[in-house]
N, C-alpha and C. Protein backbone atom coordinates (compact mmCIF):
# COMPACT_ATOMS: atom_id res chain seq x y z
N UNK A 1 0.84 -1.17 0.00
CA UNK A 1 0.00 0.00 0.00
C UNK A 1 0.90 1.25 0.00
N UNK A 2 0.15 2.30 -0.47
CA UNK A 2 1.37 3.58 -0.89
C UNK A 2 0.73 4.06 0.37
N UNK A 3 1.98 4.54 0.84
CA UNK A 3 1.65 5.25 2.67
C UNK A 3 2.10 6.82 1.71
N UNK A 4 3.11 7.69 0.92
CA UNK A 4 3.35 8.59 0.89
C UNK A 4 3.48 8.68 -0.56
N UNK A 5 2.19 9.40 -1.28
CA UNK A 5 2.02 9.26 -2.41
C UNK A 5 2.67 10.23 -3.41
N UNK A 6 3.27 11.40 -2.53
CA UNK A 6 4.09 12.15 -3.39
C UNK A 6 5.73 11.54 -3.68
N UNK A 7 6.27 10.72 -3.34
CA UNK A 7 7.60 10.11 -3.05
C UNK A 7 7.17 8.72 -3.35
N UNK A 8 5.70 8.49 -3.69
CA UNK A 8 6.00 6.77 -4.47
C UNK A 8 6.41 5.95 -2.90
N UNK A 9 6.50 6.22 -1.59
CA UNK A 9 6.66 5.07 -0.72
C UNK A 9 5.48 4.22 -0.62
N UNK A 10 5.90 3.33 -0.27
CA UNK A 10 5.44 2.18 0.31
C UNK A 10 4.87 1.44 1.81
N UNK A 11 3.90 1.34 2.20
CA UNK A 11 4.23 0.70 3.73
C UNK A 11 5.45 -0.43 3.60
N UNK A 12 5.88 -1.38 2.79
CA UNK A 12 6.71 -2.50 2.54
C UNK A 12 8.63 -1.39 2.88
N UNK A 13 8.26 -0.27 1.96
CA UNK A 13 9.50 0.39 1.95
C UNK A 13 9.65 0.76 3.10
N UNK A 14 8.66 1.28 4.08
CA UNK A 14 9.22 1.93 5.23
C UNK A 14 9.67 0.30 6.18
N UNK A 15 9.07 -0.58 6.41
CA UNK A 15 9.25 -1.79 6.79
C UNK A 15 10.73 -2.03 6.72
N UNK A 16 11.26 -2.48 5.23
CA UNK A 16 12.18 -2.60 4.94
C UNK A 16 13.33 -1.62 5.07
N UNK A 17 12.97 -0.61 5.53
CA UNK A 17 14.08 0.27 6.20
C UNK A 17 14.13 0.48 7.59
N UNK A 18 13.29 -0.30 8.42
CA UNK A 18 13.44 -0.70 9.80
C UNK A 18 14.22 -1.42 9.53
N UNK A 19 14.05 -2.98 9.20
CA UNK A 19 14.62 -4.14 8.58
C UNK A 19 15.95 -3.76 8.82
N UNK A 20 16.42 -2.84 8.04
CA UNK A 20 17.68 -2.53 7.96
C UNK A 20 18.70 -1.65 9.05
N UNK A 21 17.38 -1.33 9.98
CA UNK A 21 18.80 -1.00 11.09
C UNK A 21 17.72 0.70 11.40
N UNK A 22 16.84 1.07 10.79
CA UNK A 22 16.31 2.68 11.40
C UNK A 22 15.69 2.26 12.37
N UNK A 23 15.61 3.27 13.18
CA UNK A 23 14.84 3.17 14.61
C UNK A 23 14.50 4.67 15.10
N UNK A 24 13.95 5.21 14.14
CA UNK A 24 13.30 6.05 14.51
C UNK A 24 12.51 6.82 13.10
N UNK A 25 11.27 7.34 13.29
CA UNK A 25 10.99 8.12 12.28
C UNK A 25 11.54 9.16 11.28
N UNK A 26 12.71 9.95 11.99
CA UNK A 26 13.72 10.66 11.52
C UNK A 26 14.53 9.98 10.76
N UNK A 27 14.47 8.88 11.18
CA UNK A 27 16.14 7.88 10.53
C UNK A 27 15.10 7.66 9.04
N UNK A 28 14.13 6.84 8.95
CA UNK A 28 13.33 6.23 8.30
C UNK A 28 12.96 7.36 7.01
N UNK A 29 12.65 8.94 7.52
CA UNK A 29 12.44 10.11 6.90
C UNK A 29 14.05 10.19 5.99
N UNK A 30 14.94 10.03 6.51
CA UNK A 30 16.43 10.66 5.70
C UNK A 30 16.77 9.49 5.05
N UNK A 31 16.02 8.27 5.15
CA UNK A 31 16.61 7.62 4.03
C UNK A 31 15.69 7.30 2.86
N UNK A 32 14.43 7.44 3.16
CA UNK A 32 13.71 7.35 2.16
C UNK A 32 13.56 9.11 2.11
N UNK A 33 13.20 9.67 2.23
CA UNK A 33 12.74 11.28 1.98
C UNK A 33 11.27 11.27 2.32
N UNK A 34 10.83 10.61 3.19
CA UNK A 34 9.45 10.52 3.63
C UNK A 34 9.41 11.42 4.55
N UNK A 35 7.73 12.32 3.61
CA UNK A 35 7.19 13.40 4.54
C UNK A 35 8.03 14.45 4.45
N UNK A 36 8.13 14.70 3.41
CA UNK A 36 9.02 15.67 3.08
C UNK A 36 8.31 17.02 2.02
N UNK A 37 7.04 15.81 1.67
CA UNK A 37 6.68 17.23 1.02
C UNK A 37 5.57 17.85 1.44
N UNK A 38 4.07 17.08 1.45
CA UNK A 38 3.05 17.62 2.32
C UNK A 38 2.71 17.22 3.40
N UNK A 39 3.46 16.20 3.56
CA UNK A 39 3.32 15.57 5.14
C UNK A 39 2.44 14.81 5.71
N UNK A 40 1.41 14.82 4.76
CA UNK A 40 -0.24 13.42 4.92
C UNK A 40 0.18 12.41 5.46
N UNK A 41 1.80 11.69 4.93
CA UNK A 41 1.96 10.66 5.13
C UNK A 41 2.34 10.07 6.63
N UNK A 42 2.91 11.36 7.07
CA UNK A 42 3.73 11.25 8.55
C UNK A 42 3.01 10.31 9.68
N UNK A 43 1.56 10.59 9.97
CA UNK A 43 0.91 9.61 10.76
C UNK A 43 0.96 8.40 10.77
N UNK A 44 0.68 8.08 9.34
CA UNK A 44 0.60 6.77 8.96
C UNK A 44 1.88 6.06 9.45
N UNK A 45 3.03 6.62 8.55
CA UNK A 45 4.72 6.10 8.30
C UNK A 45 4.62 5.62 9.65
N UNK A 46 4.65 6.98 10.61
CA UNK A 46 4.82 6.64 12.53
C UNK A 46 4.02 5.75 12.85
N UNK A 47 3.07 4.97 12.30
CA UNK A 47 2.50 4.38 12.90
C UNK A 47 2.71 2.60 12.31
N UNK A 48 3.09 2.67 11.44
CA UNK A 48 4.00 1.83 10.99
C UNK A 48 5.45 1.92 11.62
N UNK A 49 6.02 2.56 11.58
CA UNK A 49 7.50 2.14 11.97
C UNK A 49 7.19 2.16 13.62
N UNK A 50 6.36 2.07 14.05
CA UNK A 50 5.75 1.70 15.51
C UNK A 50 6.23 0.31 15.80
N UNK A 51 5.34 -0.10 14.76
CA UNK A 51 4.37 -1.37 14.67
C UNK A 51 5.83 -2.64 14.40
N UNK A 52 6.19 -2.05 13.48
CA UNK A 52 7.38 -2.75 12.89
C UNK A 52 8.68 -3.03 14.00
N UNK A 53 8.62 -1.55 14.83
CA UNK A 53 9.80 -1.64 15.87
C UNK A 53 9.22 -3.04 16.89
N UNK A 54 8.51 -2.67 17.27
CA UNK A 54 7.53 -3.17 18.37
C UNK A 54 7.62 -4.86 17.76
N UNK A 55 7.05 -5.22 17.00
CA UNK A 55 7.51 -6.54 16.40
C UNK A 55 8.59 -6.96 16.46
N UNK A 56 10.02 -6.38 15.98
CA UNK A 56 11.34 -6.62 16.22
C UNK A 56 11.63 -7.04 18.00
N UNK A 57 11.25 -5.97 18.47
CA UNK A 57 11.70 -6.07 20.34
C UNK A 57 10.80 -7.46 20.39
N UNK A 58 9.71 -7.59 20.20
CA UNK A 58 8.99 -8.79 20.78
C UNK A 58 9.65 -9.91 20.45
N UNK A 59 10.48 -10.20 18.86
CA UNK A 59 11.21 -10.87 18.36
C UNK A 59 12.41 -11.51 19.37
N UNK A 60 13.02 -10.25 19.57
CA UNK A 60 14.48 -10.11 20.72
C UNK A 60 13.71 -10.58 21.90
N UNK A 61 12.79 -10.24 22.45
CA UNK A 61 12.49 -11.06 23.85
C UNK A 61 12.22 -12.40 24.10
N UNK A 62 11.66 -12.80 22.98
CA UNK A 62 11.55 -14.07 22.25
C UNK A 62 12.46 -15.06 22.50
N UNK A 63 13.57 -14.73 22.16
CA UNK A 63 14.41 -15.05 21.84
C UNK A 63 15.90 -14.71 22.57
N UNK A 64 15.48 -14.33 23.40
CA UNK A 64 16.27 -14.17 24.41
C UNK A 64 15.91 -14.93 25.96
């Protein structure tokens, strides 16, 4: 699903740039350029890279 339709993101893209090591909305914003232009998307993104963090830690407790 397109979370930020002026920049072509993705919910999958912001995912996949947790995946890779962001941990925070800022981090996630400077590598994709999300929310950069009208900003609709920002709720959403944060609420995804929530969701996504939050999954990872549960992962690590898991597993620890």
């Amino acid at each position: 699903m397109y979370v930020c339709l002026c920049r072509g993101i993705t919910d999958q893209d912001i995912k996949d740039a947790v995946d890779r090591g962001a941990e925070s909305f800022r981090e996630v914003r400077d590598l994709l350029d999300l929310g950069t232009c009208c900003g609709r998307c920002v709720p959403e993104a944060r609420s995804i890279i929530n969701e996504e963090l939050a999954e990872i830690a549960a992962r690590i407790s898991v597993a620890a």
